[in-house]
Protein backbone atom coordinates (compact mmCIF):
# COMPACT_ATOMS: atom_id res chain seq x y z
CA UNK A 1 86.74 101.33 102.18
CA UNK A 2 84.83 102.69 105.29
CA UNK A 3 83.61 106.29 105.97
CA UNK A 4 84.32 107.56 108.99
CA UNK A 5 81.22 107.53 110.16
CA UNK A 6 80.53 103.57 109.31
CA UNK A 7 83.50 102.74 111.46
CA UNK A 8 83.03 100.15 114.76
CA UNK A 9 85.74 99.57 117.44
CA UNK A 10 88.17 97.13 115.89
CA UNK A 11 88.58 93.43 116.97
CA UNK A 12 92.29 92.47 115.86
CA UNK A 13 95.64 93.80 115.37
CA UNK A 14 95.62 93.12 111.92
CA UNK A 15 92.54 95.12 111.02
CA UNK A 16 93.49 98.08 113.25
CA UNK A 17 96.45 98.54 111.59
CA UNK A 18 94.91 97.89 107.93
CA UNK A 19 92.80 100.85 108.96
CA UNK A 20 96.17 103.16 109.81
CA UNK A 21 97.74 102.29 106.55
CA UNK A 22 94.72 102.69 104.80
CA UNK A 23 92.18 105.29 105.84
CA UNK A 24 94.43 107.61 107.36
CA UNK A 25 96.71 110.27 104.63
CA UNK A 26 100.26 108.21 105.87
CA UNK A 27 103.69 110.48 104.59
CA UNK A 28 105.55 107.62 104.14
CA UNK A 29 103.42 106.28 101.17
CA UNK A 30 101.75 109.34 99.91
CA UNK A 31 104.14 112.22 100.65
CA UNK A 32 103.18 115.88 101.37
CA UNK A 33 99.46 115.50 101.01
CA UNK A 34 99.90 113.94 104.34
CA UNK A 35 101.87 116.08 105.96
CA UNK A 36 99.28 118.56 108.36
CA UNK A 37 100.61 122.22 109.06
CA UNK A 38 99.13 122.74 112.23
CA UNK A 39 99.21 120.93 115.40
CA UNK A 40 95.15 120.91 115.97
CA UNK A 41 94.85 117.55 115.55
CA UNK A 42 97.71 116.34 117.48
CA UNK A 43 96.44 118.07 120.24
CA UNK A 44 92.77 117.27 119.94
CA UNK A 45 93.76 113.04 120.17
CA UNK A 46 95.97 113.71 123.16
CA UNK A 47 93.13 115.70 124.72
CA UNK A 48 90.89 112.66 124.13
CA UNK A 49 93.91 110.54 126.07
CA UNK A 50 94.13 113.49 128.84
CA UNK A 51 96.50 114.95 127.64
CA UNK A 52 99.56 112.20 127.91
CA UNK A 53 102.27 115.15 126.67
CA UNK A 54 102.02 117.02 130.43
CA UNK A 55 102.61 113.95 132.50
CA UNK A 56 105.51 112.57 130.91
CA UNK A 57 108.99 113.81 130.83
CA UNK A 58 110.80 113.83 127.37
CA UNK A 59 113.98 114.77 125.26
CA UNK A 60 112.98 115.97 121.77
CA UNK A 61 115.44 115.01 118.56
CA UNK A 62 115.23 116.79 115.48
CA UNK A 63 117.78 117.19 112.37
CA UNK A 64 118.09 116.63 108.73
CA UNK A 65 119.87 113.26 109.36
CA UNK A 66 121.22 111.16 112.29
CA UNK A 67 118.11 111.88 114.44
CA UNK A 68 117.15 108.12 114.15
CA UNK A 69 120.50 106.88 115.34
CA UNK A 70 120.80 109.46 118.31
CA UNK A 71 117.55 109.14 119.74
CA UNK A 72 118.07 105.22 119.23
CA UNK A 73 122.01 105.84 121.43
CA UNK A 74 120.20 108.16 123.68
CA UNK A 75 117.57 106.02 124.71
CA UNK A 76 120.28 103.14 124.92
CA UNK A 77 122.43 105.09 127.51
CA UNK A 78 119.28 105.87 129.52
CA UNK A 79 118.43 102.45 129.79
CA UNK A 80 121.86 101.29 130.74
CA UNK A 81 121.71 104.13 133.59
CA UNK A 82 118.41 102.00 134.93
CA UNK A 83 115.56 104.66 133.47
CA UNK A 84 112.64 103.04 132.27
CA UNK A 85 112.28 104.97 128.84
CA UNK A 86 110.19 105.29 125.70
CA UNK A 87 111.51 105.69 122.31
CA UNK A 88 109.34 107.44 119.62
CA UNK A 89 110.94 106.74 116.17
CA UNK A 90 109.56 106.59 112.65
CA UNK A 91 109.53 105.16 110.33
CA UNK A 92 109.57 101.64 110.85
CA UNK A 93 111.03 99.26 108.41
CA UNK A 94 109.39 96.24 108.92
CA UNK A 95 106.77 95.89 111.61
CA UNK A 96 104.52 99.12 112.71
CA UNK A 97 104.96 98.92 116.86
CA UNK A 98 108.89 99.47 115.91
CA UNK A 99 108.23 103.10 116.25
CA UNK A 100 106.74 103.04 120.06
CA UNK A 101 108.97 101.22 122.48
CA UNK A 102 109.32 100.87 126.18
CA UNK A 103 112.88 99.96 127.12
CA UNK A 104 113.44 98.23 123.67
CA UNK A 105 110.38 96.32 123.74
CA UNK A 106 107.45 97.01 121.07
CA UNK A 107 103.92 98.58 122.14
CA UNK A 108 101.41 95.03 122.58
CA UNK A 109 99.46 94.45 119.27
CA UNK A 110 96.29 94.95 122.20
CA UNK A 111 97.28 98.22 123.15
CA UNK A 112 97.50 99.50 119.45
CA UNK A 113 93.90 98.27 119.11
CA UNK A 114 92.97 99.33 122.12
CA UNK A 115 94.06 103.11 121.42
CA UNK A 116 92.28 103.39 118.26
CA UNK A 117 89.40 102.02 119.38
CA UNK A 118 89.21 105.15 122.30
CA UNK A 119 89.96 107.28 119.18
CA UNK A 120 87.35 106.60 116.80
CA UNK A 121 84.92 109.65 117.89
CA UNK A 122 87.74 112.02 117.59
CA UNK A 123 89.13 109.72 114.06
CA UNK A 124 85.73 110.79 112.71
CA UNK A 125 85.60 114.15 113.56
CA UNK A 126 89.31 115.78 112.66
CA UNK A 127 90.42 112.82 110.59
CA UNK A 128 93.53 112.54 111.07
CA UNK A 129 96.72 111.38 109.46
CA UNK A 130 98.62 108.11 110.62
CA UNK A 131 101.43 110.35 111.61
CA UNK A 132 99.20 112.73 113.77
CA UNK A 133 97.00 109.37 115.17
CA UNK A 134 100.47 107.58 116.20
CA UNK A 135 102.27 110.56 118.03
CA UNK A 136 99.03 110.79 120.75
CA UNK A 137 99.08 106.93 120.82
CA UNK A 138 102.79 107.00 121.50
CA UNK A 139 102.61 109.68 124.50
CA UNK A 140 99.35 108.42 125.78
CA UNK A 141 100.90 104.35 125.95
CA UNK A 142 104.64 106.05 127.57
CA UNK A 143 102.02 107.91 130.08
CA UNK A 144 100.17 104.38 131.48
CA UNK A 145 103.85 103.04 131.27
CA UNK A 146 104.93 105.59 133.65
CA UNK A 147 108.06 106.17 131.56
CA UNK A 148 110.56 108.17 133.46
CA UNK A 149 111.74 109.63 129.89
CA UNK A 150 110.24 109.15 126.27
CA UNK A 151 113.13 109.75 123.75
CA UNK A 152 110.67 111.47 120.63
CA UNK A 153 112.30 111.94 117.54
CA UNK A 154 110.76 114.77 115.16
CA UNK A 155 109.28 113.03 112.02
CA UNK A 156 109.21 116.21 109.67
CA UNK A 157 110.75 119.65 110.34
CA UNK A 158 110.11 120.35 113.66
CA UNK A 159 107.49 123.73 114.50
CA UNK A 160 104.82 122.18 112.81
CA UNK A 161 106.17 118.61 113.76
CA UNK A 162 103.00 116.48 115.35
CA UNK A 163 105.53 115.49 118.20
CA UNK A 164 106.20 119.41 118.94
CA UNK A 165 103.47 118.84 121.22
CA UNK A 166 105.75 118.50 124.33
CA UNK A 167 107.83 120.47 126.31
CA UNK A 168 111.34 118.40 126.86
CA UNK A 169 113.69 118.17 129.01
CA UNK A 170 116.25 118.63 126.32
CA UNK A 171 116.12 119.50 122.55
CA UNK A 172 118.68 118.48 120.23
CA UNK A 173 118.59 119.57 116.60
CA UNK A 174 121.47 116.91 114.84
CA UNK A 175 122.31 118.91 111.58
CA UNK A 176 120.62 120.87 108.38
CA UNK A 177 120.63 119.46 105.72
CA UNK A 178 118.73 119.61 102.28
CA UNK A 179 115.48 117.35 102.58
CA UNK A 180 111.55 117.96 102.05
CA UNK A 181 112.63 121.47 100.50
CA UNK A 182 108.52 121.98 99.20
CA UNK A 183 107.34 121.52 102.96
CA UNK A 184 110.55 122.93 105.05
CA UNK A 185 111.97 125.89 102.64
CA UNK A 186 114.16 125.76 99.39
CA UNK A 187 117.22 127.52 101.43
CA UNK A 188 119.05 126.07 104.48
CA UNK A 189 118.37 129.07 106.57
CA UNK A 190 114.64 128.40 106.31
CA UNK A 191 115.07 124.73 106.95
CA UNK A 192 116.78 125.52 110.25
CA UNK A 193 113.96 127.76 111.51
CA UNK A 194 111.34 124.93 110.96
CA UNK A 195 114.30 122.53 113.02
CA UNK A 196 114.60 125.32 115.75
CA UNK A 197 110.82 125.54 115.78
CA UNK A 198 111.31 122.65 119.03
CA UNK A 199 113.29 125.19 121.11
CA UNK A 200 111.40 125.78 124.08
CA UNK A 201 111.09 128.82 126.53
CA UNK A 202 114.34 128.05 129.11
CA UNK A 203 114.99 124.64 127.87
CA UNK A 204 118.77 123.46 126.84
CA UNK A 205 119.16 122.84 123.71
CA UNK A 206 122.52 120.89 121.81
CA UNK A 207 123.24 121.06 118.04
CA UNK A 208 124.96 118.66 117.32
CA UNK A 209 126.96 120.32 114.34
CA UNK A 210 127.84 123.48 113.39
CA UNK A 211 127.14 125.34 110.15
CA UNK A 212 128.08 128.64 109.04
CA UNK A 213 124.91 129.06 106.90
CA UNK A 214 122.65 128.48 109.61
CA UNK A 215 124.41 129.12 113.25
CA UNK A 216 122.88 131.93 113.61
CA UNK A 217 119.55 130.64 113.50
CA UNK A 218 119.99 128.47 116.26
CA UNK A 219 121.30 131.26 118.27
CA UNK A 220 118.93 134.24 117.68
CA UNK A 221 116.13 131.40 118.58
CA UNK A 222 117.79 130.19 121.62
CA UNK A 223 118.52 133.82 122.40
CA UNK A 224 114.68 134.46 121.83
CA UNK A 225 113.30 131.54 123.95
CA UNK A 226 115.91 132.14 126.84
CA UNK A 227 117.58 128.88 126.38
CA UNK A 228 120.99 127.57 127.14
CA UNK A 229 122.46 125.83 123.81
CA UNK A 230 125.58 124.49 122.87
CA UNK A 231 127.28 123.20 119.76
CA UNK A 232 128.30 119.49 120.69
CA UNK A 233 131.17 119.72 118.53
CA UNK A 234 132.90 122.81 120.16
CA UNK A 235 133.28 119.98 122.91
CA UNK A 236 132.99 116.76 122.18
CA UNK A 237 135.48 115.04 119.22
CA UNK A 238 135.06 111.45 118.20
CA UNK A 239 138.51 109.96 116.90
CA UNK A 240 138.94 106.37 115.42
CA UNK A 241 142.29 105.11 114.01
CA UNK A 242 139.87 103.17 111.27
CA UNK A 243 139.11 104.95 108.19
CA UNK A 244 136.45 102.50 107.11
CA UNK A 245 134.51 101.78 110.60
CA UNK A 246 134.27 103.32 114.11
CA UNK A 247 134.19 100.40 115.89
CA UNK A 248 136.53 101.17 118.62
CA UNK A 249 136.92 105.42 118.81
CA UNK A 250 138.08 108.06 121.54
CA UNK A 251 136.06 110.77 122.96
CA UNK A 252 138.02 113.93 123.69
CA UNK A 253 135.83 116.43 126.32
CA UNK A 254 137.17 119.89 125.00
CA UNK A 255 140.75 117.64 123.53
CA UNK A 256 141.34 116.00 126.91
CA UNK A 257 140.53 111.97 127.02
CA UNK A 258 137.60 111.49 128.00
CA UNK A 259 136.16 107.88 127.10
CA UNK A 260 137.11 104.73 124.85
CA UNK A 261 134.58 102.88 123.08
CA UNK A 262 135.00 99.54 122.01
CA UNK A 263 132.98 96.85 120.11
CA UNK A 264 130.75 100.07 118.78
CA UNK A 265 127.90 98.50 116.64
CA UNK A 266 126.86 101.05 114.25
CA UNK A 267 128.91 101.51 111.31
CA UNK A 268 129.61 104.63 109.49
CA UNK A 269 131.88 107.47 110.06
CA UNK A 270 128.73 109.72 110.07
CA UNK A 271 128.05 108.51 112.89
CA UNK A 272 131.29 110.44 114.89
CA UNK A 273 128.84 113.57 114.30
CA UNK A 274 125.77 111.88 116.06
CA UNK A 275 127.92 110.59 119.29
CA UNK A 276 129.35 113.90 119.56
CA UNK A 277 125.40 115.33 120.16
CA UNK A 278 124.65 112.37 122.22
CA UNK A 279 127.61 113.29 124.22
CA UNK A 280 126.65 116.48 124.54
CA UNK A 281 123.07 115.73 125.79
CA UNK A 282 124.47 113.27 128.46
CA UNK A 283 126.44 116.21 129.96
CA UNK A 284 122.84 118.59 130.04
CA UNK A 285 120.99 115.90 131.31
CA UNK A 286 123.29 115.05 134.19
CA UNK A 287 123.72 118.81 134.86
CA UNK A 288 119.72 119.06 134.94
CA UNK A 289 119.39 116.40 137.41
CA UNK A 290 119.70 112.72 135.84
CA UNK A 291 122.28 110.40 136.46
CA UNK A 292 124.38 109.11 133.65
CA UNK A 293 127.97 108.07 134.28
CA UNK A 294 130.70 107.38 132.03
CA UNK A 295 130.43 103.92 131.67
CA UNK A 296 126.40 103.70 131.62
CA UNK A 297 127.26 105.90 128.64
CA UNK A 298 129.95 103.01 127.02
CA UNK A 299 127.70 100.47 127.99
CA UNK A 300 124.48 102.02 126.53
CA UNK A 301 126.53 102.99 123.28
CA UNK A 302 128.32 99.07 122.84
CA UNK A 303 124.55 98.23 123.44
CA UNK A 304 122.81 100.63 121.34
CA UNK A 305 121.23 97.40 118.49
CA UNK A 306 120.56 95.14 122.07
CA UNK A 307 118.56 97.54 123.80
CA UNK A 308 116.70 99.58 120.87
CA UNK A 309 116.65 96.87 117.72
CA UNK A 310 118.17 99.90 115.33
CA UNK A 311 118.49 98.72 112.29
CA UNK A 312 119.53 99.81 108.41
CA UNK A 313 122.78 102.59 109.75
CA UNK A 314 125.57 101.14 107.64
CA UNK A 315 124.22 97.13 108.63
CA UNK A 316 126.82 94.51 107.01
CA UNK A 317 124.47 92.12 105.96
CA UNK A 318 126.93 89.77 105.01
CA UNK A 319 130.40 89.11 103.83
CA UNK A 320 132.47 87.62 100.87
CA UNK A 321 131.15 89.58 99.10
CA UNK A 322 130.19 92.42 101.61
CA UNK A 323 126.93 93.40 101.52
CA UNK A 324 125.46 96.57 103.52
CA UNK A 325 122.46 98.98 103.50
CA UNK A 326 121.90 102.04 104.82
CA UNK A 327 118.69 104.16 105.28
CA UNK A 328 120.50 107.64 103.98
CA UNK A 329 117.87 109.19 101.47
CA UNK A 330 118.87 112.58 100.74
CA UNK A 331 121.88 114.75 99.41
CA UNK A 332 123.93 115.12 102.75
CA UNK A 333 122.97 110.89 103.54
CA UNK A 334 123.79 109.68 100.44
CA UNK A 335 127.10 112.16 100.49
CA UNK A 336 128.23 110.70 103.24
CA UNK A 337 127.03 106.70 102.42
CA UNK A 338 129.11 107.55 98.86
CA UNK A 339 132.50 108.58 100.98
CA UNK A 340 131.64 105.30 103.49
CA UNK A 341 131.67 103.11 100.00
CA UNK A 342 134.70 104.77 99.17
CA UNK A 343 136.68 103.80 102.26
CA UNK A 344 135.35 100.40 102.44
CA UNK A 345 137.73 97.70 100.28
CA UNK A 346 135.78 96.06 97.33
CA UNK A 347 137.01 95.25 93.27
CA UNK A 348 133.79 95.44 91.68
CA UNK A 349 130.95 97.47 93.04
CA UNK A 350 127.04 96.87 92.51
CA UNK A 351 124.51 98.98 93.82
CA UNK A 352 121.29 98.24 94.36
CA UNK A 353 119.45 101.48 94.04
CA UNK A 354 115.63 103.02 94.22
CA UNK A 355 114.13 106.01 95.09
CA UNK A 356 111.22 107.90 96.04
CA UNK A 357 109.64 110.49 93.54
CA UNK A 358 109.94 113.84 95.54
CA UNK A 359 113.71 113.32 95.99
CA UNK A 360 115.77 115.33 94.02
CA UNK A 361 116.82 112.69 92.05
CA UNK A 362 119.06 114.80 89.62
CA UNK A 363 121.28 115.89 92.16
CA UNK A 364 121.58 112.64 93.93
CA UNK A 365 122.08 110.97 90.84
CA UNK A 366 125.06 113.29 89.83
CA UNK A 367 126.57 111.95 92.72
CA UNK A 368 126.81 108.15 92.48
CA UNK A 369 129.78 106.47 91.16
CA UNK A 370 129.78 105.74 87.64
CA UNK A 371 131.86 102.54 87.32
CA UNK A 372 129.05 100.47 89.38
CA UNK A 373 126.75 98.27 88.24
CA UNK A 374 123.67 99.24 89.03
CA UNK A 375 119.92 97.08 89.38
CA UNK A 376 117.37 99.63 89.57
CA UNK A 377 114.15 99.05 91.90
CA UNK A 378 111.35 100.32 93.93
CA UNK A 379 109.36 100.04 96.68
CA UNK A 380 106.32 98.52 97.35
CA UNK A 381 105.25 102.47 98.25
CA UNK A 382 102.64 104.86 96.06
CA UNK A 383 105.45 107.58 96.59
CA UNK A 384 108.36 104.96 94.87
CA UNK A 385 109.98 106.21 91.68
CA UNK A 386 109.20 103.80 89.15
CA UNK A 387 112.86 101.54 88.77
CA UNK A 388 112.33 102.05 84.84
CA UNK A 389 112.11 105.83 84.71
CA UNK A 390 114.88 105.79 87.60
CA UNK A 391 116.89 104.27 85.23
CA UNK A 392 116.40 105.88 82.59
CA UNK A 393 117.11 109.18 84.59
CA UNK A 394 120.17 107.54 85.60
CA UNK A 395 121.35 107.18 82.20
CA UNK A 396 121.82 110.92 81.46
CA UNK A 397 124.52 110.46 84.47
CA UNK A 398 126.17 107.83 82.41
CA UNK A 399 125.31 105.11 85.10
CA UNK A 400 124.50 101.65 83.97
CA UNK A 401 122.73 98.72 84.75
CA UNK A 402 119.36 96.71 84.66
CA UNK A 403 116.01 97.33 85.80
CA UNK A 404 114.49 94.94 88.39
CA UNK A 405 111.43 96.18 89.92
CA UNK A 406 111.30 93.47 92.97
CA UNK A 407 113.89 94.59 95.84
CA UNK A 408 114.84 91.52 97.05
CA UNK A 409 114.95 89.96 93.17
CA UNK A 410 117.80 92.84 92.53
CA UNK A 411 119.64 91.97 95.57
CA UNK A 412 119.63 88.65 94.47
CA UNK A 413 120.98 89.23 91.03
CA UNK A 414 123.53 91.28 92.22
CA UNK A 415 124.35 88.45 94.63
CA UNK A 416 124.64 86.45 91.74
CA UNK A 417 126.64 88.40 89.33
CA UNK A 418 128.96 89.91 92.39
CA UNK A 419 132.51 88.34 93.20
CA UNK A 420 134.01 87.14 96.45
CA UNK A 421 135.62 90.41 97.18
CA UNK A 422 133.14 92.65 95.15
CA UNK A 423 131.13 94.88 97.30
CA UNK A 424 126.83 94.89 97.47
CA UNK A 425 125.26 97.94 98.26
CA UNK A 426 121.58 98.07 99.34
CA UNK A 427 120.08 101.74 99.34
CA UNK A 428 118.94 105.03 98.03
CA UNK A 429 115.51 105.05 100.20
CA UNK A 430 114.75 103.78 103.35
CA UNK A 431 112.06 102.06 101.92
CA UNK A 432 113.83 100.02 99.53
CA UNK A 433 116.05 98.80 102.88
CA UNK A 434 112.75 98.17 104.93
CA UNK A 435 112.03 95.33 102.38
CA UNK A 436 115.16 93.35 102.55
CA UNK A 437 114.31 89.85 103.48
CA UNK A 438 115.68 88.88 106.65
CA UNK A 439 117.10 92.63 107.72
């Protein structure tokens, strides 16, 4: 491996990125030890780009879970309304440039190499991590795109987020939820201050659900910073006659109709909680001078895979027998993947499962249903659980099955052992989903 200091400007894609994954501390496939408290180096690479964060307008998502999906709708319904925008998102399941988009559309393999390559003096000097290095490349490549609104989506917490670099238009904090509890805080209260840590001086802010433990958190920061914020669902109610998908829903505006979806892409009912939010934020940003009307918002929702490539929210990867993954990693995801299982119609169930190791895999395991059969796995990851000591954890919760290391060779013995109307499911870490073939 290079030192810093032997490093030359890169010639290809492939070895630029080698050197993100590589050389730089990454969270995804170390954990904490990558995770900086501070935003000095964040703010030393976008000084090096000019400082991309002032010259670009941006809406700033944070949340324990559904941030992914409602900065993907967001930016979908922006689009739709004829905005050029960026999307920020991480992580990325299959290909790097997933998380920095223009209008749906990857970041050029070039421009990644190009970026780094202007970075290397500062790369030597405050090293970096990946997460730190990709936020500055992401603002800096919206800023040359002349964007006229970059979507960011938090990546950890939110005060001491890399991305709180901006000031927004809008901030919207999704939910609270228990997740990262050695980095965020071990109570929910504590969890929410890190969240609210994006609410800026005067700026509206929408939470997308409310919470008695943590309301007030929310509030005495708004109240703090001088910003407007609203609970989305104290106006906004998402209604579906389905109990299994949302596919075709109502929106009520304070219990009056006020739009019907149809042909909705994203599965899961968790997702009623998320649209409410988005909702929400439509009405701020048209009240703080954008333009989105009611069927840009239809259009950018029925649109929301088309425009943004989301992938891994409740995906039905096939049928007979139905097979679908979902990114949900922690106790409130995997709660509310468990009650989508439930509602779904299936004889036989077999879960592919695997998890990362600073997960609290005790409580998560209590959870899963015990009449599955399960094929234990694991990433490809450093921070993967090993599938044999999942297992073997999993016994103590009376659940049963085999251990198969290989993702895609556990899907494919499940494949093989499942029925016609048996039911596949693909999950317990978004990095187990990010290595489905074909996803």
């Amino acid at each position: 491996m290079l030192t810093f200091a032997e490093m030359k400007p890169f010639e290809s894609y492939t070895e630029t990125v080698a050197f993100l994954f590589q050389q730089l501390p990454m969270f995804q496939r170390v954990g904490h030890v990558a995770y900086k408290k501070d935003l000095t180096n964040t703010l030393a690479l976008c000084d090096a780009f000019g400082n991309p964060q002032h010259a670009i307008k941006t809406i700033h998502i944070a949340g324990t879970n559904g941030k992914g999906s409602t900065s993907h709708m967001l930016a979908s319904i922006l689009q739709e309304s004829g905005y050029k925008i960026g999307l920020y998102t991480s992580p990325h399941l299959k290909d790097y440039r997933e998380r920095i988009k223009v209008n749906g559309k990857y970041i050029p393999e070039d421009e990644v190499v190009t970026c780094v390559n202007l970075l290397l003096p500062v790369i030597e000097k405050v090293k970096p991590s990946f997460f730190e290095l990709t936020v500055a490349m992401a603002l800096h490549y919206f800023a040359k795109e002349k964007v006229d609104v970059a979507v960011i989506e938090v990546g950890l917490g939110g005060r001491l987020d890399s991305t709180n670099v901006i000031t927004p238009e809008l901030s919207v904090i999704t939910n609270i939820g228990w997740d990262h509890m050695d980095l965020l805080g071990d109570t929910l209260p504590l969890i929410a201050k890190e969240k609210a840590g994006i609410i800026k001086y005067k700026i509206p802010v929408v939470v997308s659900e409310r919470n008695e433990e943590v309301d007030d958190v929310f509030l005495w920061k708004a109240e703090a910073e001088e910003s407007q914020l609203v609970f989305a669902e104290d106006v906004y109610t998402v209604i579906s006659e389905d109990d299994t998908l949302i596919s075709n829903f109502d929106v009520l505006w304070n219990h009056e109709p006020f739009l019907t979806i149809e042909h909705f892409p994203l599965g899961g009912l968790y997702q009623k909680k998320n649209i409410a939010g988005v909702m929400m934020a439509c009405e701020m940003l048209n009240e703080s001078g954008f333009t989105i009307e009611k069927q840009k918002i239809s259009d950018g929702l029925q649109n929301v895979i088309t425009n943004t490539g989301l992938k891994g929210r409740w995906q039905i990867l096939q049928r007979d027998p139905c097979i679908v993954c979902d990114t949900g990693h922690n106790l409130n995801g995997i709660k509310y993947v468990l009650e989508q299982i439930k509602r779904t119609p299936h004889q036989n169930l077999h879960i592919v499962w695997g998890m990362v190791k600073d997960k609290d895999h005790d409580k998560i395991l209590s959870l899963l249903p015990k009449h599955a059969q399960y094929y234990f796995c694991q990433a490809n990851i450093p921070r993967a659980e090993s599938a044999t000591i999942l297992a073997e954890k999993a016994a103590k919760f009376e659940l049963k099955g085999e251990v198969i290391a290989d993702v895609n060779e556990a899907i494919e013995k499940a494949k093989q052992t499942a029925q016609k109307d048996d039911m596949i499911f693909i999950g317990g870490s978004t990095f187990v989903v990010a290595e489905i073939n074909n996803l």
